[in-house]
C-alpha atoms as a PDB file:
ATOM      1  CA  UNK A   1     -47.849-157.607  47.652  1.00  0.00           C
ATOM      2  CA  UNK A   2     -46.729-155.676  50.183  1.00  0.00           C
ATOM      3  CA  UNK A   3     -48.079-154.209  53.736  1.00  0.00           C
ATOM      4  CA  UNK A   4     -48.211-151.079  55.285  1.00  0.00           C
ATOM      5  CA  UNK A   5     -46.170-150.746  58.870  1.00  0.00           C
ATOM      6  CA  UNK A   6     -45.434-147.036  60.378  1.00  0.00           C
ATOM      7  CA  UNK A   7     -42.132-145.496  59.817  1.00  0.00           C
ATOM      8  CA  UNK A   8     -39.252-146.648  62.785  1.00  0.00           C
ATOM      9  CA  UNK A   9     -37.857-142.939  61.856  1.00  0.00           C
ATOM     10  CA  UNK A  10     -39.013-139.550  63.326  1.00  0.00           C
ATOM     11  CA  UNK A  11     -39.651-137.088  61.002  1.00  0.00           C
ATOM     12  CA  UNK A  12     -36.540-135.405  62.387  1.00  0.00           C
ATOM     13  CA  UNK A  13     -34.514-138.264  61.240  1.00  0.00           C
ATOM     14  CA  UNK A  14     -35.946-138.629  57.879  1.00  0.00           C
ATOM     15  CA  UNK A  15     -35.095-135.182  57.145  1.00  0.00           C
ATOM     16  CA  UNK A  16     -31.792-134.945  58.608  1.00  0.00           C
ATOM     17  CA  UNK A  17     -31.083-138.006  55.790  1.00  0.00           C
ATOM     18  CA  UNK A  18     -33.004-135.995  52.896  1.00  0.00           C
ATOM     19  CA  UNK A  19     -31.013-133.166  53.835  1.00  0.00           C
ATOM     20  CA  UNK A  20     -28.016-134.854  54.047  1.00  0.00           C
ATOM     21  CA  UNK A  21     -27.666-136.906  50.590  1.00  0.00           C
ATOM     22  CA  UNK A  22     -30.666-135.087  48.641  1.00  0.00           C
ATOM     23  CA  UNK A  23     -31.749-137.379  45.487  1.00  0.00           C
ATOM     24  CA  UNK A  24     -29.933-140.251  46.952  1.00  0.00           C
ATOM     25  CA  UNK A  25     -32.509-140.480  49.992  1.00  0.00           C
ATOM     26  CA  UNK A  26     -36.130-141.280  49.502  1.00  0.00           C
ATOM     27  CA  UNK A  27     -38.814-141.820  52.201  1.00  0.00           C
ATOM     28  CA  UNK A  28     -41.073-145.176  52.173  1.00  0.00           C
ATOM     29  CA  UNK A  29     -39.597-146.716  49.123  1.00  0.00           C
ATOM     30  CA  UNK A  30     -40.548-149.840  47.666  1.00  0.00           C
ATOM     31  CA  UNK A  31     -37.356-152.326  47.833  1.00  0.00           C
ATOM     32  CA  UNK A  32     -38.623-154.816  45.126  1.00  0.00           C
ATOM     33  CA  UNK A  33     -37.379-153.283  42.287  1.00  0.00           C
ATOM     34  CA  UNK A  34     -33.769-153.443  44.272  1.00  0.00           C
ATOM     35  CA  UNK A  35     -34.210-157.230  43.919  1.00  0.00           C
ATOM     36  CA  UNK A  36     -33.842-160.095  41.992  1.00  0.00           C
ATOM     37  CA  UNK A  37     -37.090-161.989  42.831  1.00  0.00           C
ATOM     38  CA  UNK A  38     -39.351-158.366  42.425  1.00  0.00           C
ATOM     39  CA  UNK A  39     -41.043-158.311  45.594  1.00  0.00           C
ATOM     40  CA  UNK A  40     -40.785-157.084  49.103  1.00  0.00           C
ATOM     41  CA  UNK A  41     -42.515-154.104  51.241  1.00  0.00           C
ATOM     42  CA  UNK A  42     -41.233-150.517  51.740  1.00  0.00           C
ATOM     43  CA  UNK A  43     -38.381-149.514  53.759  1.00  0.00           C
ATOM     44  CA  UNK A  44     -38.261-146.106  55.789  1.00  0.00           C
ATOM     45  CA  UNK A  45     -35.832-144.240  53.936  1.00  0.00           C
ATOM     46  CA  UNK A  46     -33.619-146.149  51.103  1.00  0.00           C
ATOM     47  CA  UNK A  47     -30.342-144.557  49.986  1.00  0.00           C
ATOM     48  CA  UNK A  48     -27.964-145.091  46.795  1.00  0.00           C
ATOM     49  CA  UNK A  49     -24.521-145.097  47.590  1.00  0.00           C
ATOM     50  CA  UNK A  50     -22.290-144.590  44.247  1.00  0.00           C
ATOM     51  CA  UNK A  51     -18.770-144.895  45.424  1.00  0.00           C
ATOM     52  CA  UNK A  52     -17.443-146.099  48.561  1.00  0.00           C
ATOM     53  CA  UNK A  53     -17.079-142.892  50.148  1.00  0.00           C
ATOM     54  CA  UNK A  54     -21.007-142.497  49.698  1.00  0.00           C
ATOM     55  CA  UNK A  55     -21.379-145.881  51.578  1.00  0.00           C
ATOM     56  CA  UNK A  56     -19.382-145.146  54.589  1.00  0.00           C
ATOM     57  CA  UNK A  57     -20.414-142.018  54.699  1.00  0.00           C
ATOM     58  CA  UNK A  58     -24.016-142.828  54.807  1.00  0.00           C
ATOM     59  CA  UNK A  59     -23.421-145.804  57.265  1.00  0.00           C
ATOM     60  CA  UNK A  60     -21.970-143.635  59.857  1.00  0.00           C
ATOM     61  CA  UNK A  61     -24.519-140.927  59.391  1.00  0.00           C
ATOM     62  CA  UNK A  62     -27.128-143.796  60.420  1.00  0.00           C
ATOM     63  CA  UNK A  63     -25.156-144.839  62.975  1.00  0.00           C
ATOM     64  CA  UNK A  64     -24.922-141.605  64.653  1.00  0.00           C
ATOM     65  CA  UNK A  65     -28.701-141.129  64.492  1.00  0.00           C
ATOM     66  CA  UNK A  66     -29.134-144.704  66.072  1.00  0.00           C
ATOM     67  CA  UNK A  67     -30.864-145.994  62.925  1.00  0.00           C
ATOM     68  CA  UNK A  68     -31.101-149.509  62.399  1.00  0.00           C
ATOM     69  CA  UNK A  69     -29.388-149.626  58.897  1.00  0.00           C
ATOM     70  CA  UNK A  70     -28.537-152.552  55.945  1.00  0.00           C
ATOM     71  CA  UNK A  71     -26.990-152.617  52.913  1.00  0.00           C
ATOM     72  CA  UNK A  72     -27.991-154.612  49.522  1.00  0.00           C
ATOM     73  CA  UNK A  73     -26.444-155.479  46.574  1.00  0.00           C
ATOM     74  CA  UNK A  74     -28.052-156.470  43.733  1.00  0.00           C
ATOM     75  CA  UNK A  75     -30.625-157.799  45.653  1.00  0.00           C
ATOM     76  CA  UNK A  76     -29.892-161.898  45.169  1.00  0.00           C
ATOM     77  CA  UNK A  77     -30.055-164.689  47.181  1.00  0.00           C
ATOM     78  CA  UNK A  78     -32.529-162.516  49.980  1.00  0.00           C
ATOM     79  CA  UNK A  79     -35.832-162.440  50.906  1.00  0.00           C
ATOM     80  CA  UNK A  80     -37.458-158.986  51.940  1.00  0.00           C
ATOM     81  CA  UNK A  81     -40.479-159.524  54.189  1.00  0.00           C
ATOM     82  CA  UNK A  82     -43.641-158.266  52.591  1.00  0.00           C
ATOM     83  CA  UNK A  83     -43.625-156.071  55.574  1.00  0.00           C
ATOM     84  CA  UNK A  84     -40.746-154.583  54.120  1.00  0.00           C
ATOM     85  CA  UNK A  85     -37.798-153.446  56.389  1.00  0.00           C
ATOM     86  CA  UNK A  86     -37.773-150.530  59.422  1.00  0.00           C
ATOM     87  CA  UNK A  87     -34.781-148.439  59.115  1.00  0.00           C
ATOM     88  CA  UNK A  88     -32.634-147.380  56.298  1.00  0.00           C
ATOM     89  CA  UNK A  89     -31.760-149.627  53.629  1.00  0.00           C
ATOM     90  CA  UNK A  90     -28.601-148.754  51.413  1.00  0.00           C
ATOM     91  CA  UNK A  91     -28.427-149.804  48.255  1.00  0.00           C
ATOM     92  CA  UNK A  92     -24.472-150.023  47.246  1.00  0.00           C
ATOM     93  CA  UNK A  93     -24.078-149.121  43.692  1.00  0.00           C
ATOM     94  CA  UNK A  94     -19.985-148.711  44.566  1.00  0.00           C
ATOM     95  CA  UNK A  95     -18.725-150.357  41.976  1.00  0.00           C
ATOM     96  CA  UNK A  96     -15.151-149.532  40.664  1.00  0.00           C
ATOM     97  CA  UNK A  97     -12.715-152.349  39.700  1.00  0.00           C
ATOM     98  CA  UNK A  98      -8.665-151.769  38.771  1.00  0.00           C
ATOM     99  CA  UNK A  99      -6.000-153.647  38.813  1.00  0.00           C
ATOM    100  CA  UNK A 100      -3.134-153.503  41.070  1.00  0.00           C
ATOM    101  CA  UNK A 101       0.251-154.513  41.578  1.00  0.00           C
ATOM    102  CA  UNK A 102       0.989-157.496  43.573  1.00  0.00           C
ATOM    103  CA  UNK A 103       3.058-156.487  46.634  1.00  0.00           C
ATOM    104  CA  UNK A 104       5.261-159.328  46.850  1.00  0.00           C
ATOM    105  CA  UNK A 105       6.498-159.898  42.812  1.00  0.00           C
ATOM    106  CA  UNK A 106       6.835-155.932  41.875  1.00  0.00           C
ATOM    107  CA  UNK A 107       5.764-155.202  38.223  1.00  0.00           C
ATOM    108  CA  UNK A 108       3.245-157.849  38.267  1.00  0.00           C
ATOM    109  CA  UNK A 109      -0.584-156.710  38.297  1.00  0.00           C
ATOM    110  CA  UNK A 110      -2.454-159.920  39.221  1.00  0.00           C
ATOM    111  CA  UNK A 111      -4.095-158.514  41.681  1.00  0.00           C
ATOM    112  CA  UNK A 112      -7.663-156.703  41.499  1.00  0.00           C
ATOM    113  CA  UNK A 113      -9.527-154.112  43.861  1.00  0.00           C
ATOM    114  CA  UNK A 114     -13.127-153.628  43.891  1.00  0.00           C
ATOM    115  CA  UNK A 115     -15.585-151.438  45.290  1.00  0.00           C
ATOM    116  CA  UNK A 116     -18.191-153.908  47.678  1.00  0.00           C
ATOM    117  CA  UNK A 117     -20.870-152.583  45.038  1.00  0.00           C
ATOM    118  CA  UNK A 118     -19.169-154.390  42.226  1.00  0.00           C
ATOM    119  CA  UNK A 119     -21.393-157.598  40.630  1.00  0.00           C
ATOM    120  CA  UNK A 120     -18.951-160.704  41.026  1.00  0.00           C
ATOM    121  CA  UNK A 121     -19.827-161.115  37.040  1.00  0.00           C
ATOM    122  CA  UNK A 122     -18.459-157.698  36.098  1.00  0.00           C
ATOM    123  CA  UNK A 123     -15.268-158.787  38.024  1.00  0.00           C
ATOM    124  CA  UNK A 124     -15.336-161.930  36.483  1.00  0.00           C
ATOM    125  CA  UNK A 125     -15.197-160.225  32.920  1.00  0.00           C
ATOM    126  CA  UNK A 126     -12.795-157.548  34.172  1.00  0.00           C
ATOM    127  CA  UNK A 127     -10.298-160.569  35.322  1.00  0.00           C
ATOM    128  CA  UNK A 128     -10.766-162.195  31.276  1.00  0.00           C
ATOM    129  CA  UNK A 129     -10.061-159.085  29.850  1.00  0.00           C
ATOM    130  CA  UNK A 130      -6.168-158.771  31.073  1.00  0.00           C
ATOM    131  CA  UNK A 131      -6.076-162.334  30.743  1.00  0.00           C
ATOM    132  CA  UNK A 132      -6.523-163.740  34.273  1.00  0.00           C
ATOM    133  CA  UNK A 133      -7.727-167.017  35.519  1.00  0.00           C
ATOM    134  CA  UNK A 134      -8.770-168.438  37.922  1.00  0.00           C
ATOM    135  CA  UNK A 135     -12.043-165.739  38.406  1.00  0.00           C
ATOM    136  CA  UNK A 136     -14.377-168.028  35.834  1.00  0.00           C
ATOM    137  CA  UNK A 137     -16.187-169.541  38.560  1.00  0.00           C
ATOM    138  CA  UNK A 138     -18.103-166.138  39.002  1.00  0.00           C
ATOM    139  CA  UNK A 139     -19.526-165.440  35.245  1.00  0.00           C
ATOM    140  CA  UNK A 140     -23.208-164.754  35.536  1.00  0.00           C
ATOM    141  CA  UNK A 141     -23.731-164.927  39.221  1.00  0.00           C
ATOM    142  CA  UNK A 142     -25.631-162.245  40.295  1.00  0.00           C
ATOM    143  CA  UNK A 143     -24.623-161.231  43.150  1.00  0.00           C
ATOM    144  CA  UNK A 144     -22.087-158.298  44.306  1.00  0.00           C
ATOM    145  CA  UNK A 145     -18.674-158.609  46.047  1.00  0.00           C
ATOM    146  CA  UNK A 146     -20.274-157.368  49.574  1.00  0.00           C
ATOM    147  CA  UNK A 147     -22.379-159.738  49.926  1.00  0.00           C
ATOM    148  CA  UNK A 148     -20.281-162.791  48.222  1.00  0.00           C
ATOM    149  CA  UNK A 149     -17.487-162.070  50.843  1.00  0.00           C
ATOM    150  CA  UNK A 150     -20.051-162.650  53.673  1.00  0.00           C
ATOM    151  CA  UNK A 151     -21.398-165.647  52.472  1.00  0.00           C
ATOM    152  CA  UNK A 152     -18.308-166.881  50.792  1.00  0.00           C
ATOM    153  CA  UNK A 153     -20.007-167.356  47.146  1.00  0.00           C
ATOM    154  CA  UNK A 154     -18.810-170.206  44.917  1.00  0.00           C
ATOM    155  CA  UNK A 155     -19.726-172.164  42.041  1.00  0.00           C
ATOM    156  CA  UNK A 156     -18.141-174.805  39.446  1.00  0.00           C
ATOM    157  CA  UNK A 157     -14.996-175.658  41.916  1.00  0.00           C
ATOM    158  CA  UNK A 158     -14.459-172.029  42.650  1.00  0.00           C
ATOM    159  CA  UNK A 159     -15.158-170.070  45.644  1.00  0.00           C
ATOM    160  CA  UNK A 160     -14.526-166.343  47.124  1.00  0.00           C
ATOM    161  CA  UNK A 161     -11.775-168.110  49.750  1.00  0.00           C
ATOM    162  CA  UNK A 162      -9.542-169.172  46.345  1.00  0.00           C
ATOM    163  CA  UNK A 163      -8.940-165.472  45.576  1.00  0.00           C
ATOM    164  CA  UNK A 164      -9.440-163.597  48.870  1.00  0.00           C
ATOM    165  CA  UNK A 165      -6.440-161.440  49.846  1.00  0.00           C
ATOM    166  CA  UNK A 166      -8.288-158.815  52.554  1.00  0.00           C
ATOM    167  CA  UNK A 167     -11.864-156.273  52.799  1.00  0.00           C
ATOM    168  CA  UNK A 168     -11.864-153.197  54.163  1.00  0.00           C
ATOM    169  CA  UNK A 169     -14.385-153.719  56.642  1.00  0.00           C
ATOM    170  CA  UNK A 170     -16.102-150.483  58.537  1.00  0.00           C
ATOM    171  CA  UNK A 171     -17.284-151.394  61.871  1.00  0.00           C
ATOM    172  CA  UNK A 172     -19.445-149.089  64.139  1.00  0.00           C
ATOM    173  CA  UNK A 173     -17.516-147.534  66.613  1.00  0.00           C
ATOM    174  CA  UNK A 174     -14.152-148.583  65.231  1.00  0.00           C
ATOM    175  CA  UNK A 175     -11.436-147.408  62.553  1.00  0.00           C
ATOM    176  CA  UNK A 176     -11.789-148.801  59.164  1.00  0.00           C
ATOM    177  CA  UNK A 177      -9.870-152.295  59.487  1.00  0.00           C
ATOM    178  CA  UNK A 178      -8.087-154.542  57.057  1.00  0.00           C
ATOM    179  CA  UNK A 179      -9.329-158.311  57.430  1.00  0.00           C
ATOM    180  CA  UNK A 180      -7.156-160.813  55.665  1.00  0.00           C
ATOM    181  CA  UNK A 181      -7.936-164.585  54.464  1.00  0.00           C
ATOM    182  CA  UNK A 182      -6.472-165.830  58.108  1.00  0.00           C
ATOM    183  CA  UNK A 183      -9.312-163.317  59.589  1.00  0.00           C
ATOM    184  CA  UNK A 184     -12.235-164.645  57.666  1.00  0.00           C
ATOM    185  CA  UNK A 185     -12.908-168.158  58.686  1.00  0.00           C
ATOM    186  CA  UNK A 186     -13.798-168.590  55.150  1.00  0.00           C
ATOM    187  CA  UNK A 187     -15.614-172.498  54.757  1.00  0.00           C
ATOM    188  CA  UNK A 188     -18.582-173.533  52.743  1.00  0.00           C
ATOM    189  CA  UNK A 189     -20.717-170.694  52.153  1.00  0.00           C
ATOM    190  CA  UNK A 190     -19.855-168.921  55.299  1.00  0.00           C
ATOM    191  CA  UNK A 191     -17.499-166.460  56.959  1.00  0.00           C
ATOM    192  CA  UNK A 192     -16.735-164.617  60.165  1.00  0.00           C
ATOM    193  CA  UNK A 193     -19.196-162.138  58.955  1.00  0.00           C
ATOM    194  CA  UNK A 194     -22.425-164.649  57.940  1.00  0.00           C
ATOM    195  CA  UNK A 195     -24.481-164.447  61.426  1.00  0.00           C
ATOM    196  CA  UNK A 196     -22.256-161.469  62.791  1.00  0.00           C
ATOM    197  CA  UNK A 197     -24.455-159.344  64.995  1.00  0.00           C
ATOM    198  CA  UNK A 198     -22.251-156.379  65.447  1.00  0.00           C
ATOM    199  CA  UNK A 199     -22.929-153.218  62.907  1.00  0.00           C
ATOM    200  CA  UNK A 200     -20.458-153.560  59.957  1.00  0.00           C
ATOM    201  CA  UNK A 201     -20.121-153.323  56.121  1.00  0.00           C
ATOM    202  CA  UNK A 202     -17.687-154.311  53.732  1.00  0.00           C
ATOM    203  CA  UNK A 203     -16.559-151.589  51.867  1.00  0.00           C
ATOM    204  CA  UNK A 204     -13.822-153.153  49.180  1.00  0.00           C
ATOM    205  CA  UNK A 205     -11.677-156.041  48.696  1.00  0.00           C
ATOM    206  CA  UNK A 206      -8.627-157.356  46.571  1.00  0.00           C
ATOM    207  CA  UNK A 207      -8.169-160.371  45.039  1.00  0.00           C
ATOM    208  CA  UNK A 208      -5.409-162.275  43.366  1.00  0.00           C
ATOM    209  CA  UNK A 209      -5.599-164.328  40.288  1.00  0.00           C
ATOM    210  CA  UNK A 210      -3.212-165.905  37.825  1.00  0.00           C
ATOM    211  CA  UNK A 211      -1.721-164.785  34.633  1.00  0.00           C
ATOM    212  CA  UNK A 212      -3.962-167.206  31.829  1.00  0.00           C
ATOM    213  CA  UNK A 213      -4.381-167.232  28.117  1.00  0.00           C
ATOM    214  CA  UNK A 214      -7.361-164.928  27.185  1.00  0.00           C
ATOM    215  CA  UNK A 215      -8.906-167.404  25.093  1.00  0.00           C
ATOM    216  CA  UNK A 216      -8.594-170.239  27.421  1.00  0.00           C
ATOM    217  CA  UNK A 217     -10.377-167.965  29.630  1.00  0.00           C
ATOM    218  CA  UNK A 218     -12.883-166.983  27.399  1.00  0.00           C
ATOM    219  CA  UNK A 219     -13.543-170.333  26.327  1.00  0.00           C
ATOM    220  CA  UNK A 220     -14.182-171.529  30.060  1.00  0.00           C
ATOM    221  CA  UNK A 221     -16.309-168.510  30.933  1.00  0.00           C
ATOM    222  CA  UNK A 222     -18.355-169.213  28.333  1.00  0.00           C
ATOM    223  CA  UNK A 223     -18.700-173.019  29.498  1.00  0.00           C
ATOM    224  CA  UNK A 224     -19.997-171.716  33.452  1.00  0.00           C
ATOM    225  CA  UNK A 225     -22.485-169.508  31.177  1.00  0.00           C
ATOM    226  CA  UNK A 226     -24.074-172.460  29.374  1.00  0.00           C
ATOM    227  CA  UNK A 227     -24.389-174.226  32.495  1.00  0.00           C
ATOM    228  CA  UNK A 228     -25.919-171.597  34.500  1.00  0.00           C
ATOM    229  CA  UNK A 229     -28.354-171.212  31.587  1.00  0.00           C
ATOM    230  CA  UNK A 230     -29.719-174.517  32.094  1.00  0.00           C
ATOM    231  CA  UNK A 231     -30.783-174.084  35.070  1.00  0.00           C
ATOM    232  CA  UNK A 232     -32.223-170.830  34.620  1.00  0.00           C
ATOM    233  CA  UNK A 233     -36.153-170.009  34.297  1.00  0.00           C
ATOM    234  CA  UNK A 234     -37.800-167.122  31.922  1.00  0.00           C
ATOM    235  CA  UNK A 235     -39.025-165.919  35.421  1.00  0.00           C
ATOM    236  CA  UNK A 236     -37.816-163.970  38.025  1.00  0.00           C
ATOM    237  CA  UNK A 237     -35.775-166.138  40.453  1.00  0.00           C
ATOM    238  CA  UNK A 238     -34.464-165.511  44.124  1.00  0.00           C
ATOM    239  CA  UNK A 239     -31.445-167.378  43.058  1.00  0.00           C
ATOM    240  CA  UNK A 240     -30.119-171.130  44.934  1.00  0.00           C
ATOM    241  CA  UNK A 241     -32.330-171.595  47.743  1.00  0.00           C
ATOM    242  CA  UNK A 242     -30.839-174.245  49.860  1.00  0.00           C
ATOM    243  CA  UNK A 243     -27.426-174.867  50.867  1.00  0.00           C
ATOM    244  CA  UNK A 244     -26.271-178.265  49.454  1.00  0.00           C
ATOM    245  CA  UNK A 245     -25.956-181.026  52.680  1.00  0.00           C
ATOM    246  CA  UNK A 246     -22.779-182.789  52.724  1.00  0.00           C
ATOM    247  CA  UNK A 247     -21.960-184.943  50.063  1.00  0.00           C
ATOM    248  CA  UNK A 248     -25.597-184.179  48.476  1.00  0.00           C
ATOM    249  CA  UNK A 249     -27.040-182.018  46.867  1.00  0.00           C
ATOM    250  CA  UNK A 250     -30.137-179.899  47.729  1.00  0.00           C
ATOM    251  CA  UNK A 251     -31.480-179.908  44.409  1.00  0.00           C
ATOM    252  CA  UNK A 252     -30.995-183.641  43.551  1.00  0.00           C
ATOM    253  CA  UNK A 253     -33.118-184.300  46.841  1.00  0.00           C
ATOM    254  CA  UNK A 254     -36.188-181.910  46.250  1.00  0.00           C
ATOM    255  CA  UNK A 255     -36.142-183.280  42.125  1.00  0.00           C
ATOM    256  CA  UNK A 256     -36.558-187.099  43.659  1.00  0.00           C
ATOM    257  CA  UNK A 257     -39.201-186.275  45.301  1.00  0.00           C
ATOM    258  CA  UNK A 258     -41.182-184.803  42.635  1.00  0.00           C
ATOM    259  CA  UNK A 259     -41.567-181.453  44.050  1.00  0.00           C
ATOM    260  CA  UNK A 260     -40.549-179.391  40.654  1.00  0.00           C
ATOM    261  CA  UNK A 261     -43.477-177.203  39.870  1.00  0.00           C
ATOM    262  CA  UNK A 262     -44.614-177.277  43.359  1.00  0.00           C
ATOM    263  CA  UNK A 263     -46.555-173.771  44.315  1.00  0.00           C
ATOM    264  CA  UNK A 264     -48.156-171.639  46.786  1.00  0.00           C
ATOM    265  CA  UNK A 265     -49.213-168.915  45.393  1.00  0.00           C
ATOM    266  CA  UNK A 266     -47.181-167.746  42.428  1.00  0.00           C
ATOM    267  CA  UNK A 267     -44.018-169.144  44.178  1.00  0.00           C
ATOM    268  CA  UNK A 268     -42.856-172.516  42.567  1.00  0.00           C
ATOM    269  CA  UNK A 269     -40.130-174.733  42.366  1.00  0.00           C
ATOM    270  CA  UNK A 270     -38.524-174.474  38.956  1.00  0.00           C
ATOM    271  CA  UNK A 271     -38.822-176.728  36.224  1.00  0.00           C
ATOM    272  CA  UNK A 272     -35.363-175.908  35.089  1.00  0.00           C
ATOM    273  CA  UNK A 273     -34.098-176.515  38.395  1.00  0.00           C
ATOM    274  CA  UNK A 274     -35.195-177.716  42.066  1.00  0.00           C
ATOM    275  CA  UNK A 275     -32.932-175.608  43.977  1.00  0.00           C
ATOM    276  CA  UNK A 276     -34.138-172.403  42.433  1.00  0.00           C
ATOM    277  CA  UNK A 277     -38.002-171.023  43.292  1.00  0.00           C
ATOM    278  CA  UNK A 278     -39.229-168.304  40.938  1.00  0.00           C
ATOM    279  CA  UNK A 279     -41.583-166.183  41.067  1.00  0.00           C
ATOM    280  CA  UNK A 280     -45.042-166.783  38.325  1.00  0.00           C
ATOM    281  CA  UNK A 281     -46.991-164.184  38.552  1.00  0.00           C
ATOM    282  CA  UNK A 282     -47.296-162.034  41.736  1.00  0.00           C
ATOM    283  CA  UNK A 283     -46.070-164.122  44.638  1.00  0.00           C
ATOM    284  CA  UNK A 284     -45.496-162.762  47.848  1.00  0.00           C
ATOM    285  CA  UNK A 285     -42.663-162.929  50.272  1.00  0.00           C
ATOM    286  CA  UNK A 286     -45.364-165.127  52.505  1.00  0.00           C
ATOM    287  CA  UNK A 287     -45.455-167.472  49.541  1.00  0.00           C
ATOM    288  CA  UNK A 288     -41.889-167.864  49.172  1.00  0.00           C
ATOM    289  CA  UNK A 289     -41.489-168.749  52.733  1.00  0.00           C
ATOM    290  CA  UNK A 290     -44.315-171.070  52.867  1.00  0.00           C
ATOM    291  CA  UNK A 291     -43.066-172.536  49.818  1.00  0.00           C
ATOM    292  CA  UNK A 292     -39.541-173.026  51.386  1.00  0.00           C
ATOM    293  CA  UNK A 293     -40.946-174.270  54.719  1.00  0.00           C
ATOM    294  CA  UNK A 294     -42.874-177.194  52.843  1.00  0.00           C
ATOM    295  CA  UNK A 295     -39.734-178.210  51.155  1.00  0.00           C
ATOM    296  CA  UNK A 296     -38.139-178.477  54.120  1.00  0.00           C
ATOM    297  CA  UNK A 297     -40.466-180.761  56.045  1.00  0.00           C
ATOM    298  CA  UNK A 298     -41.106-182.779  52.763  1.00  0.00           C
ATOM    299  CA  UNK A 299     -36.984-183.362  52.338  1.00  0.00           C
ATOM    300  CA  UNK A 300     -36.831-183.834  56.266  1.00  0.00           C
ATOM    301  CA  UNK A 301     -39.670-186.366  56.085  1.00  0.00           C
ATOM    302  CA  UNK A 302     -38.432-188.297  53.577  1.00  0.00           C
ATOM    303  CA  UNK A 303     -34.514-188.275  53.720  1.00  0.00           C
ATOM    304  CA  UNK A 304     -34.170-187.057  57.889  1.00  0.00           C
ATOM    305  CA  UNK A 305     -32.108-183.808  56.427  1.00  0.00           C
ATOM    306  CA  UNK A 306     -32.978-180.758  57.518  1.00  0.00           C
ATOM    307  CA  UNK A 307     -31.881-178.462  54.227  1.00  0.00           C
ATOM    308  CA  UNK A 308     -30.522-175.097  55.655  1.00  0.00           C
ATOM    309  CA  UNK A 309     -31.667-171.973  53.586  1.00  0.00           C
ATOM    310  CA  UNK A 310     -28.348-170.216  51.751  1.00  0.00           C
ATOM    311  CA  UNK A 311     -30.862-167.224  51.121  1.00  0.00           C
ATOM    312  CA  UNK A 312     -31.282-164.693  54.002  1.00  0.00           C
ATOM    313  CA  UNK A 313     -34.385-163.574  55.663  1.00  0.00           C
ATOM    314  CA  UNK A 314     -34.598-159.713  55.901  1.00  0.00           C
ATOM    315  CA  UNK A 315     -37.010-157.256  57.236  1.00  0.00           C
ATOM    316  CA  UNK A 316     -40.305-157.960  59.606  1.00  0.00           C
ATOM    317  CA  UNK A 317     -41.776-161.706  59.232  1.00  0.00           C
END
């Protein structure tokens, strides 16, 4: 479900973007099907990047026009508005991954670089293929390297921090800069980035692994996979909701209170799950927030912990 809300862009604007990037700009586009969970309104104009000279390219072109301007991944762990977003929203479909040589022991390529675009899974599987560990952590989720830098994705013991050697970040109004681990201010699901309110976008990133046995790799990989499959629902999720409090869990607090299969509208809890909400039928970004504000006062009622969303809220609420 999704509303109608006028265009932020003149029609001066939205042409100067049509005319700039052609097929890869289209005017009051729906940006569900750019998400995980399915729904979400229109946004003004929404652009495909395919490389990272695309992205940056198209950033700056925004940013010279003054137009508000995001960037999404594959569309995980965020919540559009059903009003959809004002603006320009890229998608980044940058994706390139290669290994590198590690600039300390020449000879030795344990390092990879990655395009922002890139989903941490297809990194993940890049790593197992030349036989390095310490990537396994990231099989199957669904999110892309942008956007797990930011938020400093983890899972099973493993988190973005562990392999982080620098980003090329591109800031408005500055030269592209390098920031390193020392930069980042990595900690639990957060970085320097996470509630940064100056205009900026990660472009790529290199990490460092370890040389492994292939199998051994495999073998793990395919471990995180049957664990994440547990927990996963035939229907279309939004990914963990909550950030875990400390030394809890979110989901182990929602499940004790009985709350799996709680709805409003076609949002639920999951089954499978109680950290993950899915989506039943045709639920509505209003339904997923409703849904997530319930939780919240029925955890905080109960236990006195306010559970902290590890989703984002995007667009007009």
């Amino acid at each position: 479900m999704s509303e109608h809300v006028k265009s932020f862009l003149s029609q001066e604007q939205q042409n100067t973007l049509i005319n700039s990037f052609g097929d890869h700009a289209r005017a009051n586009e729906s940006i569900a099907p750019y998400t995980t969970i399915r729904i979400g309104g229109s946004v003004d104009v929404l652009m495909v990047a395919h490389n990272e000279t695309e992205l940056s390219k198209m950033t700056q072109t925004c940013w010279e026009l003054n137009i508000p301007m995001m960037v999404l991944g594959n569309g995980s762990n965020v919540l559009i508005s059903d009003k959809g977003i004002r603006g320009v929203c890229i998608i980044n479909h940058a994706d390139q991954i290669k290994l590198i040589e590690d600039p300390k022991k020449p000879g030795e390529m344990n390092h990879i670089f990655t395009e922002s675009g890139a989903l941490l899974g297809k990194v993940s599987r890049f790593a197992e293929e030349h036989a390095l560990a310490t990537f396994e952590w990231a099989e199957g989720i669904p999110g892309t390297i942008g956007g797990s830098i930011i938020g400093n994705a983890g899972a099973y013991g493993g988190e973005i921090a562990g392999n982080f050697v620098s980003a090329k970040i591109l800031q408005r109004g500055k030269e592209k800069t390098l920031f390193f681990s020392e930069d980042m201010d990595f900690r639990y699901r957060y970085s320097i980035f996470k509630h940064n309110k100056e205009d900026f976008i990660v472009l790529s990133a290199i990490f460092k692994l370890e040389a492994g046995e292939k199998e051994t790799i495999r073998q793990l990989m395919l471990e995180n996979q049957k664990k994440r499959r547990k927990k996963q629902s035939s229907y279309k999720s939004i990914g963990s909701v909550f950030k875990n409090p400390a030394n809890d869990y979110a989901g182990r607090l929602i499940n004790r209170l009985n709350l799996k299969g709680m709805r409003v509208g076609d949002a639920m809890i999951s089954y499978e799950h109680a950290n993950i909400f899915v989506n039943v039928g045709k639920a509505s970004s209003t339904d997923y927030r409703r849904l997530i504000e319930l939780t919240q006062k029925k955890v905080f009622a109960h236990y006195g912990i306010q559970l902290e969303p590890e989703i984002l809220f995007i667009g007009e609420w």
